[in-house]
C-alpha atoms as a PDB file:
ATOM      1  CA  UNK A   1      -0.953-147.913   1.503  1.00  0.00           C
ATOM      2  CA  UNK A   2      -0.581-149.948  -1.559  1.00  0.00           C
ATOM      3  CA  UNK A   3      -4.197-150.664  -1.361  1.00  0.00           C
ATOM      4  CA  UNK A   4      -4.449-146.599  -1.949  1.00  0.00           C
ATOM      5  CA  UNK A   5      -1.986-146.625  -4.272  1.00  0.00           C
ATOM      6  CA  UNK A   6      -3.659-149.155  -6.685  1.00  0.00           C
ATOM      7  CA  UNK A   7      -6.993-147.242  -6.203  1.00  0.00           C
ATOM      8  CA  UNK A   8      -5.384-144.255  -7.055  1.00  0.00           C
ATOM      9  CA  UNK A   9      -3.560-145.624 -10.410  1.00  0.00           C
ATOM     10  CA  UNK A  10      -6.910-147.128 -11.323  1.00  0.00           C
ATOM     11  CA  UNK A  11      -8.380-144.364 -11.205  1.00  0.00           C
ATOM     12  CA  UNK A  12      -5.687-142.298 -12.929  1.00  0.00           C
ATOM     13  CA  UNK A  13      -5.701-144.689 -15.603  1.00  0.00           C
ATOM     14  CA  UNK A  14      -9.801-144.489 -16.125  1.00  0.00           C
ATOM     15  CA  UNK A  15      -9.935-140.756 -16.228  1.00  0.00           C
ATOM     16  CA  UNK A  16      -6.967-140.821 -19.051  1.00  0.00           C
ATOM     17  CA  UNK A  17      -9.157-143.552 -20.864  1.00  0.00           C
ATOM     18  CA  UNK A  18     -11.946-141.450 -20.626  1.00  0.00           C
ATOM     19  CA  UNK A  19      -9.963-138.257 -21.943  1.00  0.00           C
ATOM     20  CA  UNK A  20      -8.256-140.124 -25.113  1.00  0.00           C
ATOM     21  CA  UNK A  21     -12.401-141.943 -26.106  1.00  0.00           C
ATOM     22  CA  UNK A  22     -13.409-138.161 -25.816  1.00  0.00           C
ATOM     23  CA  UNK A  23     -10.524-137.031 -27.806  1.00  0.00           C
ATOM     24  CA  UNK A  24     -11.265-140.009 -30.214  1.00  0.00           C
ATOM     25  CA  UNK A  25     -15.123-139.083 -30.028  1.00  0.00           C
ATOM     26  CA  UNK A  26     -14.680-135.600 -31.238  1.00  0.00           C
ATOM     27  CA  UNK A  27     -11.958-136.214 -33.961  1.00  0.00           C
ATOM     28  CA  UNK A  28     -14.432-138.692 -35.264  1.00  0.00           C
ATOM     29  CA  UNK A  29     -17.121-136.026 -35.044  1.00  0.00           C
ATOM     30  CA  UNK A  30     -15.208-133.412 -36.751  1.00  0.00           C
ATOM     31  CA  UNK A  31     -13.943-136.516 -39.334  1.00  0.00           C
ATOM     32  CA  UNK A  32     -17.959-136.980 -40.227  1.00  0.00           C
ATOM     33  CA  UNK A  33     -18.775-133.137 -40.480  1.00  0.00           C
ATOM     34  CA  UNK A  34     -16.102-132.698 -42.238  1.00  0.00           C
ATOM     35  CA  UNK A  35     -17.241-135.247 -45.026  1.00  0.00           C
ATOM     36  CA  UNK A  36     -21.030-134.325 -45.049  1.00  0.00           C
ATOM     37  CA  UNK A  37     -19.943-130.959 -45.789  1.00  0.00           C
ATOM     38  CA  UNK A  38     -17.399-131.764 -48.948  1.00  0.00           C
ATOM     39  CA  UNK A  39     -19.068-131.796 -52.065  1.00  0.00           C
ATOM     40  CA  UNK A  40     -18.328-135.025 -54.383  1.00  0.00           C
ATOM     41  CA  UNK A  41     -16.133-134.156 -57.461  1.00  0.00           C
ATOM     42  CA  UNK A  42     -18.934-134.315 -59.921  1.00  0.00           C
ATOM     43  CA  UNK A  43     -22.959-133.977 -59.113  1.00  0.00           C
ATOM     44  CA  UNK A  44     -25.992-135.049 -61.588  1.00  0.00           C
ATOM     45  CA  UNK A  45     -29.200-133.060 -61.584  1.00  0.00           C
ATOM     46  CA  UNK A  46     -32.258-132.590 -63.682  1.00  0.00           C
ATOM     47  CA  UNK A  47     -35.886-132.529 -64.119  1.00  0.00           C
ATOM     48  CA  UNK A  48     -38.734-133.574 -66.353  1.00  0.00           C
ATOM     49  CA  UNK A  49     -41.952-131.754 -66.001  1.00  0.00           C
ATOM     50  CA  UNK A  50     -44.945-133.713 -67.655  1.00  0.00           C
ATOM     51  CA  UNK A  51     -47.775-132.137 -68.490  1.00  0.00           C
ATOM     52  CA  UNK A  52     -52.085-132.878 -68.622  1.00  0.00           C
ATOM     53  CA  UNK A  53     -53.961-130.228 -71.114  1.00  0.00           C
ATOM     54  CA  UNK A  54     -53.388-128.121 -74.708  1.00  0.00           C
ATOM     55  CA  UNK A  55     -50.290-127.775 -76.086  1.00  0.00           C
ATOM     56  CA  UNK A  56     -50.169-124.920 -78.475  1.00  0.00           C
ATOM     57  CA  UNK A  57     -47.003-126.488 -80.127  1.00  0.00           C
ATOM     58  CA  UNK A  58     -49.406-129.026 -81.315  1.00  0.00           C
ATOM     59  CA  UNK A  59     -50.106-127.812 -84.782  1.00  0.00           C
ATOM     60  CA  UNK A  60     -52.168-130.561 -85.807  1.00  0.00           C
ATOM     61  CA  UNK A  61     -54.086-130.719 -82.453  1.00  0.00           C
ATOM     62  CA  UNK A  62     -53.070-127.405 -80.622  1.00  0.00           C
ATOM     63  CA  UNK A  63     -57.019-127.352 -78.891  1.00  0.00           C
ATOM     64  CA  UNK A  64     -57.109-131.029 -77.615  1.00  0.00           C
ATOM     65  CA  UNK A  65     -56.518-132.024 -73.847  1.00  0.00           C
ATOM     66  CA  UNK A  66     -53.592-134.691 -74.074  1.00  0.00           C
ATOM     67  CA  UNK A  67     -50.304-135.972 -71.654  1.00  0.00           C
ATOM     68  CA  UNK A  68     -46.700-135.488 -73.066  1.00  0.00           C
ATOM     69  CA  UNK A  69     -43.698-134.307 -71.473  1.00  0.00           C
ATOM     70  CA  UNK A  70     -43.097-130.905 -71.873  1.00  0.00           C
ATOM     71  CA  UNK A  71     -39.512-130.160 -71.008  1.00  0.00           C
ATOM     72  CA  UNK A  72     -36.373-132.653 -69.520  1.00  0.00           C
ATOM     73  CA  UNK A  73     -33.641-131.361 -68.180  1.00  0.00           C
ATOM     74  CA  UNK A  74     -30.128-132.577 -67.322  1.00  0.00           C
ATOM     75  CA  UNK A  75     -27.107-130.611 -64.839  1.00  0.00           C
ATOM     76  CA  UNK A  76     -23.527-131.689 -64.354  1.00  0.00           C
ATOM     77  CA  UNK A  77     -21.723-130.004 -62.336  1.00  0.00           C
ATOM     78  CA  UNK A  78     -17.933-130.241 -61.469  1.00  0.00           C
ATOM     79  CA  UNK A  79     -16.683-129.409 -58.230  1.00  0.00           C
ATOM     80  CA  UNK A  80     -12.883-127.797 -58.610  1.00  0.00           C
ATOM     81  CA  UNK A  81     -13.255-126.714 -54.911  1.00  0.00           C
ATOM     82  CA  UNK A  82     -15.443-125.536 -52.243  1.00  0.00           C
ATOM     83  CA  UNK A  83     -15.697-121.797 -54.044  1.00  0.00           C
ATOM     84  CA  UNK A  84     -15.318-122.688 -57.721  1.00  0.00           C
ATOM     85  CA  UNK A  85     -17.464-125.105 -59.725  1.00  0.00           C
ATOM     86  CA  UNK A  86     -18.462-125.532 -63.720  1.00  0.00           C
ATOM     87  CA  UNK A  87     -21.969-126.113 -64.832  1.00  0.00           C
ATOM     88  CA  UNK A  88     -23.448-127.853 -68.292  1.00  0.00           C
ATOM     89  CA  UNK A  89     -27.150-127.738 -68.574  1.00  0.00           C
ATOM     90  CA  UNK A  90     -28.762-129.857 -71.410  1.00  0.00           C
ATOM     91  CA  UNK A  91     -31.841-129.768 -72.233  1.00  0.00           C
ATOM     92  CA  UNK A  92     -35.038-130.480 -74.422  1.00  0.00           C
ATOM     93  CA  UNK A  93     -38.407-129.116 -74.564  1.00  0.00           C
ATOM     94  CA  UNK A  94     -41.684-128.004 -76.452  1.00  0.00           C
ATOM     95  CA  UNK A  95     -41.045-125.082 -78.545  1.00  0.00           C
ATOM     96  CA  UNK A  96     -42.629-125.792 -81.741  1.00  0.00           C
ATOM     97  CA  UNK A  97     -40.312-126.709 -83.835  1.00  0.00           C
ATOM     98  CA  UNK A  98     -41.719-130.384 -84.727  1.00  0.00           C
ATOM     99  CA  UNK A  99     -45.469-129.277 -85.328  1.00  0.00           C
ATOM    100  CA  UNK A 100     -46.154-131.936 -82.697  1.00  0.00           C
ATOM    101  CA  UNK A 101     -45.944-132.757 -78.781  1.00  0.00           C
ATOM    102  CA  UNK A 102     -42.405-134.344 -79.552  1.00  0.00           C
ATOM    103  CA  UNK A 103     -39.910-132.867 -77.678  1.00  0.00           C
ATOM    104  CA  UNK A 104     -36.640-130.977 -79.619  1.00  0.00           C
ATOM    105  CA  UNK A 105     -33.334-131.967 -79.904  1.00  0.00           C
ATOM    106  CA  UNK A 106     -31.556-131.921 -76.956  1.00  0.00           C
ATOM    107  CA  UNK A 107     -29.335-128.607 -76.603  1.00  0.00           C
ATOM    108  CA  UNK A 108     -26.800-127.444 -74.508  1.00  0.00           C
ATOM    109  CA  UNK A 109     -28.811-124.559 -72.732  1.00  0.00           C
ATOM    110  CA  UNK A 110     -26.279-123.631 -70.312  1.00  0.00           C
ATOM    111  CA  UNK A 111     -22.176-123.523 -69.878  1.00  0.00           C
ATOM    112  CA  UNK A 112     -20.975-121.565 -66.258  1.00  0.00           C
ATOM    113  CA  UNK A 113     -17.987-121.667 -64.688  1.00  0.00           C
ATOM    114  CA  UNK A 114     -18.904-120.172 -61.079  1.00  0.00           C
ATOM    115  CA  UNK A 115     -17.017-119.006 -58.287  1.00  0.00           C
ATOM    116  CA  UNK A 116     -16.409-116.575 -55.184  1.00  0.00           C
ATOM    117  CA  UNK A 117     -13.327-114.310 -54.412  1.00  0.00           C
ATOM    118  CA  UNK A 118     -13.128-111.518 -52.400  1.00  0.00           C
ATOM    119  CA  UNK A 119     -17.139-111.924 -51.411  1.00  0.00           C
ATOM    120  CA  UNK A 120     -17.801-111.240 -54.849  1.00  0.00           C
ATOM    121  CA  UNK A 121     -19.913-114.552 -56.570  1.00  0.00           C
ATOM    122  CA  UNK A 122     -19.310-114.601 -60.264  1.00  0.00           C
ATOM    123  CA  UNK A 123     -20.574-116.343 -63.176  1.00  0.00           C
ATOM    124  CA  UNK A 124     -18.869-116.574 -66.660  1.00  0.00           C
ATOM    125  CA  UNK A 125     -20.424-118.455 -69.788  1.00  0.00           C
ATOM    126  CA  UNK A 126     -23.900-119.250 -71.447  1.00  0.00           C
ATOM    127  CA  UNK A 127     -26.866-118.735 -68.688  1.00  0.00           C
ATOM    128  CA  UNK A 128     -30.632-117.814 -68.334  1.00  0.00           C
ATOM    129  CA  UNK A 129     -30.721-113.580 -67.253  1.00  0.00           C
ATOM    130  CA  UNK A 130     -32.443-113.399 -63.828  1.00  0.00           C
ATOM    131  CA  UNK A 131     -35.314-111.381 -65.522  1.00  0.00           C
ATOM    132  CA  UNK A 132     -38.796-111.931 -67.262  1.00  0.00           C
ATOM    133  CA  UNK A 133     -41.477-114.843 -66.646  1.00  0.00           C
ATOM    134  CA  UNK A 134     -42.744-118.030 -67.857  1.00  0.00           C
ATOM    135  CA  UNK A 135     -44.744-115.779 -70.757  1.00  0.00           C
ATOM    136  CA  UNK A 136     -41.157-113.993 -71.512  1.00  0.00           C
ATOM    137  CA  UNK A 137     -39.787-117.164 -72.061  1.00  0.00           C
ATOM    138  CA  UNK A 138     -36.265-117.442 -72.780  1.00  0.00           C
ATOM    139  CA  UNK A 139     -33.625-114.917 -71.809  1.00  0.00           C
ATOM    140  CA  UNK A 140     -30.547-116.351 -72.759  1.00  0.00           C
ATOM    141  CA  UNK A 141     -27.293-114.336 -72.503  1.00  0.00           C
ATOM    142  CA  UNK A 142     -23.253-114.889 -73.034  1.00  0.00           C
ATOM    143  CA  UNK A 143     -21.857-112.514 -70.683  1.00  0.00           C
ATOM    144  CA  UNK A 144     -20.024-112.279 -67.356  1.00  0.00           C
ATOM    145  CA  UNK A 145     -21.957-111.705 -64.009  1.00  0.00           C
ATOM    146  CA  UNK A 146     -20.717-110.376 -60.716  1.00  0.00           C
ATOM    147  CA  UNK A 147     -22.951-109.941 -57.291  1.00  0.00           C
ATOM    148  CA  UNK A 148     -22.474-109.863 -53.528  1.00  0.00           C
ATOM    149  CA  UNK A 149     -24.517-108.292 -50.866  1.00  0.00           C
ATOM    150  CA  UNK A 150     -24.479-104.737 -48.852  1.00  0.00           C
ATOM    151  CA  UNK A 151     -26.208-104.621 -45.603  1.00  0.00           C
ATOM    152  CA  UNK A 152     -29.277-106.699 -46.637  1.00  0.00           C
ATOM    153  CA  UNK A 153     -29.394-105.308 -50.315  1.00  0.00           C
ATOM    154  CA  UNK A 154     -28.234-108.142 -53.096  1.00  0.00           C
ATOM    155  CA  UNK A 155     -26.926-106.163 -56.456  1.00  0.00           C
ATOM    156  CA  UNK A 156     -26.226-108.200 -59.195  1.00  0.00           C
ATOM    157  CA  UNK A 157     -25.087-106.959 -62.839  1.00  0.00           C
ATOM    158  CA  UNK A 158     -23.965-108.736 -66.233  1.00  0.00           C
ATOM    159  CA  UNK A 159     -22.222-107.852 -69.192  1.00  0.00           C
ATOM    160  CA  UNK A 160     -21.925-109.770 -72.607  1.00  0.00           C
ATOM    161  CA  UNK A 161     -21.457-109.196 -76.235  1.00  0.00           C
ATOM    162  CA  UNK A 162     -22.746-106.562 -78.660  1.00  0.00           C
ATOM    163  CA  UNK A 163     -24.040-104.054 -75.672  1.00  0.00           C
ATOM    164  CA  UNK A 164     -26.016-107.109 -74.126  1.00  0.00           C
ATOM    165  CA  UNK A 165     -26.644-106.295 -70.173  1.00  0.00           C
ATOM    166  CA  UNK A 166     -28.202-106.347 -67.260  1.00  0.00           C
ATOM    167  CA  UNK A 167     -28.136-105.163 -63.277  1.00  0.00           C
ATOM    168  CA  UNK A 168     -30.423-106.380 -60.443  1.00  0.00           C
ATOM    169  CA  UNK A 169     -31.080-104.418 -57.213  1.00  0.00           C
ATOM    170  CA  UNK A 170     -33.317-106.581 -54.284  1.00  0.00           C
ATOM    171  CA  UNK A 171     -33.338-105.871 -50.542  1.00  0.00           C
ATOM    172  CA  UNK A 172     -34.896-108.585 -48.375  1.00  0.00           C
ATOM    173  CA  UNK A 173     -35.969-108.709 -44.765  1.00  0.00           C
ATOM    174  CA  UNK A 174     -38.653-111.132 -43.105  1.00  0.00           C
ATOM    175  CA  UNK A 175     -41.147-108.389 -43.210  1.00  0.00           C
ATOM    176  CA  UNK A 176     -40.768-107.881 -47.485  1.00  0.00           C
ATOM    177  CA  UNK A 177     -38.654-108.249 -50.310  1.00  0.00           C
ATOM    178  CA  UNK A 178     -38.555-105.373 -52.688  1.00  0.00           C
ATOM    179  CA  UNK A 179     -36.654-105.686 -56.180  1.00  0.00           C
ATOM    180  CA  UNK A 180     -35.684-104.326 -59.517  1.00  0.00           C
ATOM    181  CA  UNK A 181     -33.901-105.622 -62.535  1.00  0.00           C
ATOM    182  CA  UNK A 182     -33.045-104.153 -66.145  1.00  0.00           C
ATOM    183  CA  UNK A 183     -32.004-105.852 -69.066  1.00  0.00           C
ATOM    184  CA  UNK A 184     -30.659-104.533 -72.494  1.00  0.00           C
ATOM    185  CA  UNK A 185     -30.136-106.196 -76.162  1.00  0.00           C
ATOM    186  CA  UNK A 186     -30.906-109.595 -74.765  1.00  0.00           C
ATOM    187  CA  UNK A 187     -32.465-112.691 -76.903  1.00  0.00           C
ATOM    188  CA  UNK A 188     -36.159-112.024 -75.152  1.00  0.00           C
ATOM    189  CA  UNK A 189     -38.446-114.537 -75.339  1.00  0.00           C
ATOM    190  CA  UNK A 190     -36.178-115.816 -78.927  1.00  0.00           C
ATOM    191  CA  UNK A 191     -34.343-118.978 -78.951  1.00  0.00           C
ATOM    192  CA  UNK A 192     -33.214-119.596 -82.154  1.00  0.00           C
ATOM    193  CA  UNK A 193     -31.270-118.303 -84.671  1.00  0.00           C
ATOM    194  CA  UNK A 194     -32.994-116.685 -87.516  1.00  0.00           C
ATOM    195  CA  UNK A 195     -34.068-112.988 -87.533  1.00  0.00           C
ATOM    196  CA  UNK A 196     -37.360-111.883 -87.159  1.00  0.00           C
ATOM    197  CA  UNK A 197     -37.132-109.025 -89.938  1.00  0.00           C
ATOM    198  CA  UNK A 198     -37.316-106.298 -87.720  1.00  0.00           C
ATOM    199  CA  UNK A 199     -33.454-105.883 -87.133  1.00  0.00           C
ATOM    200  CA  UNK A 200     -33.615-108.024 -84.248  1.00  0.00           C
ATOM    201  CA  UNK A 201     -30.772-110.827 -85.000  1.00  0.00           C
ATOM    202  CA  UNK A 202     -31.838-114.013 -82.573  1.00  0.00           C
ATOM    203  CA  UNK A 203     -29.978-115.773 -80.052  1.00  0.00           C
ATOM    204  CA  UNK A 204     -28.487-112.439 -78.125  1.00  0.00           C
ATOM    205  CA  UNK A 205     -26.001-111.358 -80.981  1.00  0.00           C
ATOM    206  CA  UNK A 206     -27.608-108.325 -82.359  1.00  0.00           C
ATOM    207  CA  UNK A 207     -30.528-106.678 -80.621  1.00  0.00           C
ATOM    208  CA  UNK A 208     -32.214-103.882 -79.803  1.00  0.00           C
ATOM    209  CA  UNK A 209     -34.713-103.580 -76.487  1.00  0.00           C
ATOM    210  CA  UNK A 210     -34.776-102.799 -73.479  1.00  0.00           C
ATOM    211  CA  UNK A 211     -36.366-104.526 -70.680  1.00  0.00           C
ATOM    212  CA  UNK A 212     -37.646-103.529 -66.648  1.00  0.00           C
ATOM    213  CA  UNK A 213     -38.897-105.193 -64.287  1.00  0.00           C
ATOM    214  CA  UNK A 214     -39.985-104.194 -60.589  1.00  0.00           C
ATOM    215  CA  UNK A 215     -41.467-106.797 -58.114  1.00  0.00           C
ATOM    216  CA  UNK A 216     -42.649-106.987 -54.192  1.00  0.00           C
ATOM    217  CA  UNK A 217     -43.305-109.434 -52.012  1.00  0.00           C
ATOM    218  CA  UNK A 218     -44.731-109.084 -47.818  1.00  0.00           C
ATOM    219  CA  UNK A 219     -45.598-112.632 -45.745  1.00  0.00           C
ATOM    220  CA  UNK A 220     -48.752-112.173 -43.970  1.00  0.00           C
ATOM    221  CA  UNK A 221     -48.240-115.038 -41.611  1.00  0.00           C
ATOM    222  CA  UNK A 222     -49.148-118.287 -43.901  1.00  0.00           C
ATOM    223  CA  UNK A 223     -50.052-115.809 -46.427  1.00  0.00           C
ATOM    224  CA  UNK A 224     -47.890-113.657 -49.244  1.00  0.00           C
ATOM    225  CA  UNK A 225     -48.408-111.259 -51.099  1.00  0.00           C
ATOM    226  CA  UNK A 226     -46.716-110.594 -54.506  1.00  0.00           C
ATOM    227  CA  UNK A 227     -46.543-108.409 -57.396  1.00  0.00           C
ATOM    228  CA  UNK A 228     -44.969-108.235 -60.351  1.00  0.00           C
ATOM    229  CA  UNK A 229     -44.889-105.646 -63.348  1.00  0.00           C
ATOM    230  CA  UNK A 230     -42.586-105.955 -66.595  1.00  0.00           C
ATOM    231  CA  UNK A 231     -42.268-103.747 -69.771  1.00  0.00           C
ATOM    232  CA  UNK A 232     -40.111-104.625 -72.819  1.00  0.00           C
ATOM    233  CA  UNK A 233     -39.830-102.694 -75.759  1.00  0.00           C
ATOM    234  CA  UNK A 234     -37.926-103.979 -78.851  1.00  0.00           C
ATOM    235  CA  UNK A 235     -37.429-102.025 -82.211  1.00  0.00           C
ATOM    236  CA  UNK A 236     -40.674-100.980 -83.745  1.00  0.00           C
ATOM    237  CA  UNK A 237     -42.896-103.635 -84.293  1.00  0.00           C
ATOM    238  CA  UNK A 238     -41.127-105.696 -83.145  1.00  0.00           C
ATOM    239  CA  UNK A 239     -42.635-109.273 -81.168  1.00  0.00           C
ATOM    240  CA  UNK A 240     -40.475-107.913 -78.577  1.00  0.00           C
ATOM    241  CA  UNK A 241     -42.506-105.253 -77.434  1.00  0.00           C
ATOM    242  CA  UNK A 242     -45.291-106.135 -74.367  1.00  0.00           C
ATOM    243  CA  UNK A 243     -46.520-105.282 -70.699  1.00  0.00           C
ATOM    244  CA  UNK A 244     -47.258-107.694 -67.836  1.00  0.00           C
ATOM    245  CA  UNK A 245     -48.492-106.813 -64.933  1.00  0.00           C
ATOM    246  CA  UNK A 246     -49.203-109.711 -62.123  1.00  0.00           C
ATOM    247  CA  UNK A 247     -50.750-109.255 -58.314  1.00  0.00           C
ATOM    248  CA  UNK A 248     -50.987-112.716 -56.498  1.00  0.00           C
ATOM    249  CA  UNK A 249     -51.958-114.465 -52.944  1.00  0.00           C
ATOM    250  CA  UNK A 250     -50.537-117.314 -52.020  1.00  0.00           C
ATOM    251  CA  UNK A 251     -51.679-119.485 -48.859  1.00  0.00           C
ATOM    252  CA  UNK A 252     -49.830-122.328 -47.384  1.00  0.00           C
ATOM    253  CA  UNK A 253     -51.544-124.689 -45.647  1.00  0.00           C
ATOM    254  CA  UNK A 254     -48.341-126.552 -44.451  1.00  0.00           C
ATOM    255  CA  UNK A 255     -45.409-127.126 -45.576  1.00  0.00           C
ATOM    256  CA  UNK A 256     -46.596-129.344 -48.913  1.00  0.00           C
ATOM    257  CA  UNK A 257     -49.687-127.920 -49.793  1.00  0.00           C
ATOM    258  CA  UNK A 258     -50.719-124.568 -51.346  1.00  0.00           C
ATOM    259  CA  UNK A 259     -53.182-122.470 -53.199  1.00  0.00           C
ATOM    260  CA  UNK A 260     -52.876-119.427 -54.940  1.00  0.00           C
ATOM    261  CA  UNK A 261     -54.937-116.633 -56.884  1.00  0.00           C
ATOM    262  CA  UNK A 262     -53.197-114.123 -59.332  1.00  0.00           C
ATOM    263  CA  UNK A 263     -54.548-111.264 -62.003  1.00  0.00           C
ATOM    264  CA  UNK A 264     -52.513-110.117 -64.822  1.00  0.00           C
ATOM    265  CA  UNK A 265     -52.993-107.965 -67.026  1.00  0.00           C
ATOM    266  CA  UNK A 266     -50.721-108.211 -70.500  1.00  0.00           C
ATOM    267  CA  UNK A 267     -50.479-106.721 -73.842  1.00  0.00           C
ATOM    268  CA  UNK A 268     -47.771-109.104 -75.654  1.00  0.00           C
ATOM    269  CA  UNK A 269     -46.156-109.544 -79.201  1.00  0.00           C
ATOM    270  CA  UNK A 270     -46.132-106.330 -80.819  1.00  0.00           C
ATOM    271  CA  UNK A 271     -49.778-105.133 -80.326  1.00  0.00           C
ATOM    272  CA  UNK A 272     -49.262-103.128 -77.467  1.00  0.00           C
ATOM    273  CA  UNK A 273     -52.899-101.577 -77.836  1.00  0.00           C
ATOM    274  CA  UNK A 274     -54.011-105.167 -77.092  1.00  0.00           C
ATOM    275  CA  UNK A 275     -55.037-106.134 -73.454  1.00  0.00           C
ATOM    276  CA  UNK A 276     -55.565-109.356 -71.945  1.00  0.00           C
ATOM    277  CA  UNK A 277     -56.936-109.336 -68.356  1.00  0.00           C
ATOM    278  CA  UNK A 278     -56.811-112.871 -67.271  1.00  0.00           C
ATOM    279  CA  UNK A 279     -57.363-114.478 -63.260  1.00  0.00           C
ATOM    280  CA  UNK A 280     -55.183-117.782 -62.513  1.00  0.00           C
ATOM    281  CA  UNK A 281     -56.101-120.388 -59.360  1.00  0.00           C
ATOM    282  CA  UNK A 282     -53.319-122.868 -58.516  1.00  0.00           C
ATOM    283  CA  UNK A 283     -52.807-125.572 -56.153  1.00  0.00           C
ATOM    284  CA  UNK A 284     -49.447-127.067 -55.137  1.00  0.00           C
ATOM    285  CA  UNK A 285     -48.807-130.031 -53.721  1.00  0.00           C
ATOM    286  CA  UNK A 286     -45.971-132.012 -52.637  1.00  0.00           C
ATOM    287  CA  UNK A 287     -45.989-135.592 -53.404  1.00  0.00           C
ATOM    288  CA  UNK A 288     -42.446-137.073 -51.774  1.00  0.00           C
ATOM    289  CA  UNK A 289     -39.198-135.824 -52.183  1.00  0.00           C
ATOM    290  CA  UNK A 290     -38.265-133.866 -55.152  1.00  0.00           C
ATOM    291  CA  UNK A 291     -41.905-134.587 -56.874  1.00  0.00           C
ATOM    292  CA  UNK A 292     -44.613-131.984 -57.163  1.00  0.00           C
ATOM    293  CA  UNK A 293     -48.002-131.950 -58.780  1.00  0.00           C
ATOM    294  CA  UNK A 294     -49.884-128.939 -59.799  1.00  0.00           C
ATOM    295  CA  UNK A 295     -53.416-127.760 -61.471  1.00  0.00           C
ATOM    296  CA  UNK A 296     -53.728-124.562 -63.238  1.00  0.00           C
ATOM    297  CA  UNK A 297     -56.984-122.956 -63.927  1.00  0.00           C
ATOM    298  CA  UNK A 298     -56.626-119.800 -66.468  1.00  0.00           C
ATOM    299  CA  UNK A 299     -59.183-117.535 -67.488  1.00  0.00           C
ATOM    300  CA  UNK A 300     -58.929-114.452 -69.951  1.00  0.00           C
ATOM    301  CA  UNK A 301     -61.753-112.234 -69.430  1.00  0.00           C
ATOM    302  CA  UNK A 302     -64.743-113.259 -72.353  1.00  0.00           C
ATOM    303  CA  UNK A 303     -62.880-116.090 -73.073  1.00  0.00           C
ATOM    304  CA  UNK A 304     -63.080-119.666 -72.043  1.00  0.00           C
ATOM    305  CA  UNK A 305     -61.438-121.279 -68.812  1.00  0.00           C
ATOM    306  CA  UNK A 306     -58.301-123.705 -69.728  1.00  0.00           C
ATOM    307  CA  UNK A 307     -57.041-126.265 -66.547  1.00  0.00           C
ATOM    308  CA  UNK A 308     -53.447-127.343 -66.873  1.00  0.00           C
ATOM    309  CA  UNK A 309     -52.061-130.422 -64.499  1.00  0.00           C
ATOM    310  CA  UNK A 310     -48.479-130.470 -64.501  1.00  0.00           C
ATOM    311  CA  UNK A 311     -46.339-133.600 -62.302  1.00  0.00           C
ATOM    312  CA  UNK A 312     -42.401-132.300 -62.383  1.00  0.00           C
ATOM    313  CA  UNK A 313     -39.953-134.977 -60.919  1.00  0.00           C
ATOM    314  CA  UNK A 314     -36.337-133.069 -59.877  1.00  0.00           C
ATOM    315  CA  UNK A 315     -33.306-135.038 -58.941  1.00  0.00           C
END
């Protein structure tokens, strides 16, 4: 009997072992999820994108082949809480300013405070409109933003100073994405502050255009599909006004490497009754971690082929 009886508080006292290292076990699990999933106070990010080919900010050599860096940029971001953060964006690039391949003066390109209430993300401050292209180029605005999402469609709108806005419509399944965007009195493709004697006051505080943009895209297993069409018009004559319209392939060979083909056809500052059909190749690779190399080939029809090779390092 008391040989049972020891058995049986053995046992008792290994199964309530076992029960308090699981219960230990899973707090500690919970303790580690719980910390991978908490964002630290403050968070550094960037990138510098270097460049191989002509720079047309180059005044003194804008037709030679050379390396410099073409843009670097720096994000902090504060953390309040898990829905609210600010965001300061610095940065400094090419935009012609020093005649040279020197890069500007560092800026402060970007100022958002961002958060989420109700299901409603919001953004208030200084911060690149969701509309236009690497030919647009900048699309600054001051404004407020609100967006959330209704049964697969994402609408988006903003509102700033002196009439300056914008709304975004895009519904997205895995079969195709399907989007529009508008954008009115906004510093298009302008950056600094001077006025471009047209009544168009730079830098988003008095303007006068309009902008529209409607875009697709439909995944063909590795392969996808995309086009792109945007019209701007600013006052008359203005640099403002201009067309693009952009049909690409893109196929990825895994999940580092990819080629792509794209036509566009433009007409661009001011001379609307100018058009530039031009055919781009591009190959993409992925070289580690948050470092990706790319080559460019760009060809305007009559005119001469120009190959761009571009590393850009993001942290």
């Amino acid at each position: 009997m008391k040989i049972n009886n020891i058995m049986a508080l053995t046992a008792l006292t290994m199964g309530m072992t076992q029960v308090i290292a699981g219960t230990e076990v899973d707090a500690l699990k919970d303790r580690v999820t719980t910390l991978e999933n908490t964002k630290p106070k403050v968070e550094i990010g960037g990138a510098i994108e270097m460049v191989y080919g002509k720079n047309e900010n180059d005044t003194a050599e804008p037709n030679t082949k050379k390396f410099f860096v073409d843009s670097v940029e720096l994000m902090i971001t504060g953390n309040i809480n898990e829905d609210f953060n600010a965001v300061v964006t610095i940065l400094s690039e090419q935009d012609g300013a020093t005649g040279n391949s020197d890069l500007a003066n560092p800026v402060i390109d970007a100022v958002e405070l961002n958060g989420k209430l109700a299901g409603i993300d919001f953004t208030i401050g200084k911060f690149g409109a969701d509309f236009g292209n690497d030919d647009l180029g900048d699309t600054s605005v001051r404004a407020v933003k609100i967006s959330t999402e209704i049964k697969g469609t994402t609408l988006s709108m903003f509102s700033g100073n002196h009439g300056n806005n914008g709304f975004t419509a895009e519904y997205a399944t895995n079969a195709f994405t399907i989007g529009a965007k508008t954008i009115k009195d906004a510093a298009l493709g302008e950056a600094d502050n001077s006025d471009d004697n047209n009544g168009d006051t730079l830098n988003g505080d008095s303007f006068d255009n309009k902008g529209t943009m409607l875009y697709a895209e439909v995944p063909f297993g590795d392969i996808t599909a995309s086009f792109e069409q945007i019209k701007v018009k600013g006052s008359a004559g203005s640099a403002q006004n201009a067309k693009w319209a952009n049909f690409g392939l893109e196929y990825g060979f895994n999940d580092d490497l990819s080629v792509s083909i794209g036509k566009t056809r433009s007409q661009e500052a001011g001379v609307i009754t100018d058009t530039t059909k031009s055919t781009t190749l591009g190959v993409a690779y992925t070289l580690a971690e948050g470092v990706n190399f790319e080559i460019e080939r760009e060809k305007e029809t009559g005119g001469d082929a120009e190959v761009t090779a571009k590393l850009i390092y993001e942290f």
